[in-house]
N, C-alpha and C. Protein backbone atom coordinates (compact mmCIF):
# COMPACT_ATOMS: atom_id res chain seq x y z
N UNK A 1 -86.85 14.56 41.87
CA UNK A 1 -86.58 15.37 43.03
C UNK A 1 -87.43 16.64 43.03
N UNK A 2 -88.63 16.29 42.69
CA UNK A 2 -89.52 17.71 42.19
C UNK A 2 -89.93 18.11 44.03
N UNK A 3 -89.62 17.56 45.43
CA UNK A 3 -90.00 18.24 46.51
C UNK A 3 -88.95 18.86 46.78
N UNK A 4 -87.97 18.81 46.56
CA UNK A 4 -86.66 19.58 47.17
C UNK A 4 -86.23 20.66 46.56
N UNK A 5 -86.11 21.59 47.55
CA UNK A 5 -86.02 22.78 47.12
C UNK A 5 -84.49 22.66 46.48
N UNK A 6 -84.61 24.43 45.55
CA UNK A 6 -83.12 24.63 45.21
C UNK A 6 -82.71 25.71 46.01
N UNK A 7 -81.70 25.08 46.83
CA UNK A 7 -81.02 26.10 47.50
C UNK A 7 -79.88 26.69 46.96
N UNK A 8 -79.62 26.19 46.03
CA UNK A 8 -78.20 26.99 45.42
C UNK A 8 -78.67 28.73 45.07
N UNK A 9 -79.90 28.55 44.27
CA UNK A 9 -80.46 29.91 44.05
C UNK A 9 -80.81 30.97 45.54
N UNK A 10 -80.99 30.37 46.47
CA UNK A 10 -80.95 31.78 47.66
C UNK A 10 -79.58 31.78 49.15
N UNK A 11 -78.53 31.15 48.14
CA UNK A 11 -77.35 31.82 49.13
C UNK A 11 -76.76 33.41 48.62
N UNK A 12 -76.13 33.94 49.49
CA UNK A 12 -76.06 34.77 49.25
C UNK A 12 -74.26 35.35 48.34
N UNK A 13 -74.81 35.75 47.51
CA UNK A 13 -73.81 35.78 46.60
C UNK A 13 -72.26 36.79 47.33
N UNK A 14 -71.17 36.67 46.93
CA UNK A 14 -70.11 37.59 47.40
C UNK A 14 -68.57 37.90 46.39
N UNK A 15 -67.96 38.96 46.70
CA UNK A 15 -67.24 39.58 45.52
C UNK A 15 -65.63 39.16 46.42
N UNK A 16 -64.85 38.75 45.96
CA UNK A 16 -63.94 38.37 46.81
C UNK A 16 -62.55 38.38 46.24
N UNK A 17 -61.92 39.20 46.42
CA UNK A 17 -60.57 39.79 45.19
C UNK A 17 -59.43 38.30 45.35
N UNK A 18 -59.23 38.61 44.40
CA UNK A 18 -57.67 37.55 44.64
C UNK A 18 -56.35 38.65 43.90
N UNK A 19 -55.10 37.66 44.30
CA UNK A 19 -53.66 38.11 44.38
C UNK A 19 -53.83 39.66 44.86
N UNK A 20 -53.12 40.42 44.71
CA UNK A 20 -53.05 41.41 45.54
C UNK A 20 -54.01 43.01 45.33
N UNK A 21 -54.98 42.31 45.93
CA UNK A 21 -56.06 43.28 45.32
C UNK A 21 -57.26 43.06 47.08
N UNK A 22 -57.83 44.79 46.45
CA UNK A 22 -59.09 45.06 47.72
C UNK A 22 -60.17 45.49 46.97
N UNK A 23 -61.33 45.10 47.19
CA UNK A 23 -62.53 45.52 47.16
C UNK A 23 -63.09 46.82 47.84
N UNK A 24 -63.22 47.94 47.16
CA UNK A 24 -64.00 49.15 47.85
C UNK A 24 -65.20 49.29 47.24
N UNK A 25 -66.06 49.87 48.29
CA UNK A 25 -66.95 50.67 47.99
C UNK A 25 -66.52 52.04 47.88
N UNK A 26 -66.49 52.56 46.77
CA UNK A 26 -66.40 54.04 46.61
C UNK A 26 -67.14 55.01 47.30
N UNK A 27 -66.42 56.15 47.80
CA UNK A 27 -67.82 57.47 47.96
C UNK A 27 -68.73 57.72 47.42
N UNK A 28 -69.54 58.31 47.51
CA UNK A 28 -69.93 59.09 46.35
C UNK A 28 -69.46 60.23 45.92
N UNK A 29 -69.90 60.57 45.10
CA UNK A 29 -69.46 61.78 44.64
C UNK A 29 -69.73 62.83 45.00
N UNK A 30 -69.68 64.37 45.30
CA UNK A 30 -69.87 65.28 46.23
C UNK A 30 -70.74 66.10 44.97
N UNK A 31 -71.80 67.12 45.13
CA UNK A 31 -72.26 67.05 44.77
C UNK A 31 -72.74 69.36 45.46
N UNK A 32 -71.54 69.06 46.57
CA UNK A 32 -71.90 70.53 47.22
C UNK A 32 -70.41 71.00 47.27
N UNK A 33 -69.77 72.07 47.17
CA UNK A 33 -68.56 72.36 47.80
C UNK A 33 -68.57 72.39 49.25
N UNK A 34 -67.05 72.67 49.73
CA UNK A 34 -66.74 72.56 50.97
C UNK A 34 -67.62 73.84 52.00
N UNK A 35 -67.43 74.98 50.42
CA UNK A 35 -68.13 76.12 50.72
C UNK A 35 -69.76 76.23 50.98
N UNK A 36 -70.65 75.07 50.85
CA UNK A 36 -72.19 74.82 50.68
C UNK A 36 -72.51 75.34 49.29
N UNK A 37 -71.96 75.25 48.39
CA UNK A 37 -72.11 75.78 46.81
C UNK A 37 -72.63 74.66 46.43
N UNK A 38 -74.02 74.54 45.77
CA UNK A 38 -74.67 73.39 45.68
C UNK A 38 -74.06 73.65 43.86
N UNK A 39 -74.00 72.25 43.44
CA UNK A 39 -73.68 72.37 42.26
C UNK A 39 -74.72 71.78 41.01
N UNK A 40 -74.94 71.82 39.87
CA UNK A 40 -75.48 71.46 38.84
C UNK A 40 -74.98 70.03 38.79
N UNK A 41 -76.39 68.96 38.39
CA UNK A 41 -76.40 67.86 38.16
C UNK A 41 -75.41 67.13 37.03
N UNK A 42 -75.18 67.84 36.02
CA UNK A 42 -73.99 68.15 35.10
C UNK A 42 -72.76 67.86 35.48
N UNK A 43 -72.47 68.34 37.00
CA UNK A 43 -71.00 68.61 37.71
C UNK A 43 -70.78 68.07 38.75
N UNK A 44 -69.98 67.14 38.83
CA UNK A 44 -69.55 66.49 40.37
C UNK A 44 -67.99 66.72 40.55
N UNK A 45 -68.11 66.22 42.17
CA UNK A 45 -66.84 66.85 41.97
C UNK A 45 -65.84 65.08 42.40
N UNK A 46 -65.50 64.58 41.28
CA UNK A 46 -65.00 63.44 41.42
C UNK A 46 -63.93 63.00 43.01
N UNK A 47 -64.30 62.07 44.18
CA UNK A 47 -63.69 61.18 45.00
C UNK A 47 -63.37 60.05 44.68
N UNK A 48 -61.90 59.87 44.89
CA UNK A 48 -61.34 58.94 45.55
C UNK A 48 -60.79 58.11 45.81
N UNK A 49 -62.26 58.16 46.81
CA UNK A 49 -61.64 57.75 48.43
C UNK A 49 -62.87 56.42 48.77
N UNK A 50 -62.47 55.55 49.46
CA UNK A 50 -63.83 54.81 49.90
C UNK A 50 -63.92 53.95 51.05
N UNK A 51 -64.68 52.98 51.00
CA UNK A 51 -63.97 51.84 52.50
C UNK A 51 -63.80 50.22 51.42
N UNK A 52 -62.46 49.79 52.43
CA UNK A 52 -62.08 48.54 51.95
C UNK A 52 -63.95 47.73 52.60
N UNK A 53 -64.36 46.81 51.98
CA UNK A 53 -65.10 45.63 51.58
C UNK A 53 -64.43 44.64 51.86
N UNK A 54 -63.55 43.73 51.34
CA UNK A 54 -63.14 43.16 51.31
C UNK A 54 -61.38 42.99 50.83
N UNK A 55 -60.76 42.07 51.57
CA UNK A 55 -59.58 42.05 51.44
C UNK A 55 -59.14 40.58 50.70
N UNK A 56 -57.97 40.31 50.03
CA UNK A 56 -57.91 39.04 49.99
C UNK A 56 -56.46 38.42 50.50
N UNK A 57 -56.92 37.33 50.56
CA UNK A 57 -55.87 37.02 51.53
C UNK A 57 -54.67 37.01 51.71
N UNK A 58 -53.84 37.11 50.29
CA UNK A 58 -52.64 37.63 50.23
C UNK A 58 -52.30 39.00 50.90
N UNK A 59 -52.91 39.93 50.52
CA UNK A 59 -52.86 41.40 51.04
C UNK A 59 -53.01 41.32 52.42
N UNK A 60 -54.05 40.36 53.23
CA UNK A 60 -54.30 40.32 54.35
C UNK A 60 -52.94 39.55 55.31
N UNK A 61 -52.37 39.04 54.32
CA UNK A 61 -51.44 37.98 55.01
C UNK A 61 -50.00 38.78 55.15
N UNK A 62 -49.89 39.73 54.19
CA UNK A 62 -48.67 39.92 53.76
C UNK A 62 -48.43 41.61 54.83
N UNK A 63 -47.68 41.76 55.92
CA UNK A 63 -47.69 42.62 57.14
C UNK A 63 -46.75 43.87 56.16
N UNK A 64 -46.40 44.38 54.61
CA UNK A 64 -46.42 45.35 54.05
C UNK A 64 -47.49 45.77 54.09
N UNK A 65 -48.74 45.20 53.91
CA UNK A 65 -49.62 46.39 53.53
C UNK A 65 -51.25 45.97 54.47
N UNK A 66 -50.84 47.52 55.79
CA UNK A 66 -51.58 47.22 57.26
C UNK A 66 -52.88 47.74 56.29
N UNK A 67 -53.82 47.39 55.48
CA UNK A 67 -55.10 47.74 55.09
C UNK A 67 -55.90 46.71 55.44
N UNK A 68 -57.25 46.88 55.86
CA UNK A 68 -57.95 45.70 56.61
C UNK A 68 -59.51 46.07 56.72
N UNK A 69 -60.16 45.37 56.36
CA UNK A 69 -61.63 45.75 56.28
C UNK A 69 -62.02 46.77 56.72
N UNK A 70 -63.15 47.57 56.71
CA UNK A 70 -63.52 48.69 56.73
C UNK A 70 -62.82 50.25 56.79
N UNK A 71 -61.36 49.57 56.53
CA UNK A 71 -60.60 50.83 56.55
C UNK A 71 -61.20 52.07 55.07
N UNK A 72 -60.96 53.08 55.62
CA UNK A 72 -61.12 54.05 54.46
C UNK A 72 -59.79 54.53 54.01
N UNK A 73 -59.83 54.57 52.70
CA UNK A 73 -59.05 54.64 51.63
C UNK A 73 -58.81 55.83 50.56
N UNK A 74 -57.85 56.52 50.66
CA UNK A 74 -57.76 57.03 49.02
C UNK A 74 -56.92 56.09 48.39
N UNK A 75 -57.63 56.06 47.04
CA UNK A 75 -56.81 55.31 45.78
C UNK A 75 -57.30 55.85 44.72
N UNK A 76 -56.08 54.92 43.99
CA UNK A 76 -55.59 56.03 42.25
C UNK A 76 -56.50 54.97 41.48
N UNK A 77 -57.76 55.69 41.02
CA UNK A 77 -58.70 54.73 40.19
C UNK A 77 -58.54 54.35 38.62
N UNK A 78 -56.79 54.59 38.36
CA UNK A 78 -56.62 54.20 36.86
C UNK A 78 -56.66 52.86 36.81
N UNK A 79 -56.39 51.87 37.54
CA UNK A 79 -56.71 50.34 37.22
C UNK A 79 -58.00 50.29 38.10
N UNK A 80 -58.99 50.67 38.41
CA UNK A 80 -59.62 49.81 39.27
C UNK A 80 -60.90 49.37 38.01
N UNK A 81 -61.10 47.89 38.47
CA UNK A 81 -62.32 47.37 38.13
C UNK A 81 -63.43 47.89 38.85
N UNK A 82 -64.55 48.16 38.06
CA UNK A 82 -65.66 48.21 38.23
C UNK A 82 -66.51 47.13 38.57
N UNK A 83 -67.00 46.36 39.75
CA UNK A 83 -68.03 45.23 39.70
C UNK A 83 -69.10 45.89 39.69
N UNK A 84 -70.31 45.11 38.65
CA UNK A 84 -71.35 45.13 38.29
C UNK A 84 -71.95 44.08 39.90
N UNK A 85 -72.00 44.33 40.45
CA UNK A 85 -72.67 43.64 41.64
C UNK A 85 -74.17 43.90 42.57
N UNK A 86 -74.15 45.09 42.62
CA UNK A 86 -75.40 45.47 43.36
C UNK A 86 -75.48 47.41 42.76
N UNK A 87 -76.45 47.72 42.35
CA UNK A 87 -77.00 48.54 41.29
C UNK A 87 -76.31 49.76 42.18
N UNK A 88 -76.93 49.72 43.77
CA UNK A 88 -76.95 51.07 44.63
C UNK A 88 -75.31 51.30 45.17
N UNK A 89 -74.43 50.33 44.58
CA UNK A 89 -73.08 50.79 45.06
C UNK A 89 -72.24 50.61 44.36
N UNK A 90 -71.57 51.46 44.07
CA UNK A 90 -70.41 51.68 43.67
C UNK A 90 -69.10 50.43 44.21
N UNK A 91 -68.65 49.23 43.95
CA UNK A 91 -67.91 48.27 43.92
C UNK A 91 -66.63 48.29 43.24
N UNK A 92 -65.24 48.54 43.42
CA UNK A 92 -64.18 48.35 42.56
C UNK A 92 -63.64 47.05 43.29
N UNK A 93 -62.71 46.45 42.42
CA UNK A 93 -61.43 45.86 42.82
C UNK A 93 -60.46 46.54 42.26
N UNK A 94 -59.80 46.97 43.02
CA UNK A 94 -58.12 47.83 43.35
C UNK A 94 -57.09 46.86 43.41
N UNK A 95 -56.32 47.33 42.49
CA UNK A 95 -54.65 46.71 42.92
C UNK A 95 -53.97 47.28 44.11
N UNK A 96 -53.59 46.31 45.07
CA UNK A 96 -53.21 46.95 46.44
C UNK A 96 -52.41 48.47 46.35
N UNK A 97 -51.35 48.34 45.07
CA UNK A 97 -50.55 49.46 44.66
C UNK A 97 -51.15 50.47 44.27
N UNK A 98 -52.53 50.81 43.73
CA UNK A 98 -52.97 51.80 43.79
C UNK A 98 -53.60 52.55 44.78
N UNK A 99 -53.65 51.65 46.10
CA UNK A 99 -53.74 52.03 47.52
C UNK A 99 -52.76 53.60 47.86
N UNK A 100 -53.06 54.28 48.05
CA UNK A 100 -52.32 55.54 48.28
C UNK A 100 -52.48 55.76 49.66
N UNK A 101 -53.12 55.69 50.05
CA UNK A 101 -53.21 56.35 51.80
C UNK A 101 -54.28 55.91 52.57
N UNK A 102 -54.08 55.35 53.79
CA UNK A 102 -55.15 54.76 54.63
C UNK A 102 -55.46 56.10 55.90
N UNK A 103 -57.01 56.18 56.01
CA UNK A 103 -57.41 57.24 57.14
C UNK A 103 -57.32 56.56 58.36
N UNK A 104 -56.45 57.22 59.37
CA UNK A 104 -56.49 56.97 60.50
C UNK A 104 -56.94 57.62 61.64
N UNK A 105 -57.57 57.36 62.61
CA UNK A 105 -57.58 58.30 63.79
C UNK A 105 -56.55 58.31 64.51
N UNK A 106 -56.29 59.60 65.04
CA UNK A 106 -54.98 59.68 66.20
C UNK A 106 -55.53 59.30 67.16
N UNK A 107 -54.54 58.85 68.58
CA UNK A 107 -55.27 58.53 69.35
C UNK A 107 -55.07 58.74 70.87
């Protein structure tokens, strides 16, 4: 089969939580105060907060917990996994319970 290509190698890969868990992209980290106080490379000032990525389908299914793609998020980052996925972003999987507060607009 030396004419046929391999396509397995250029689909595109994806991070996809299971049981009750969300995928964020984290903020970054701030890097100025609120005040324009630029700070030393040394010093950040730790967020967060980020946007859901991905949801899985339990969480999505289950009408306790209204979080849903691109929502932004604060959460408590003592359990979150770190994915090694793509170099330029910051990737966790979160336990839904460390979900603390979803940003909303009024309306």
């Amino acid at each position: 089969m030396a004419g046929k290509a391999d396509t397995s190698r250029s689909r595109l890969e994806t991070v996809e939580p299971l049981g009750k868990r969300v995928l964020i992209r984290k903020d970054e980290d701030k890097k100025k105060t609120k005040g324009g106080i630029e700070l030393p490379d040394s010093i950040e000032i730790p967020t967060i907060t980020g946007r859901v990525v991905a949801v899985s389908a339990q969480v999505e299914n289950d009408s306790d917990f209204p979080i849903r793609q691109y929502d932004r998020i604060l959460f408590n980052p003592k359990h979150a996994i770190p994915v090694d996925f793509e170099a330029d972003n910051q990737l966790f999987v979160v336990p839904i319970e460390d979900v603390v507060a979803v940003f909303r607009k009024s309306r």
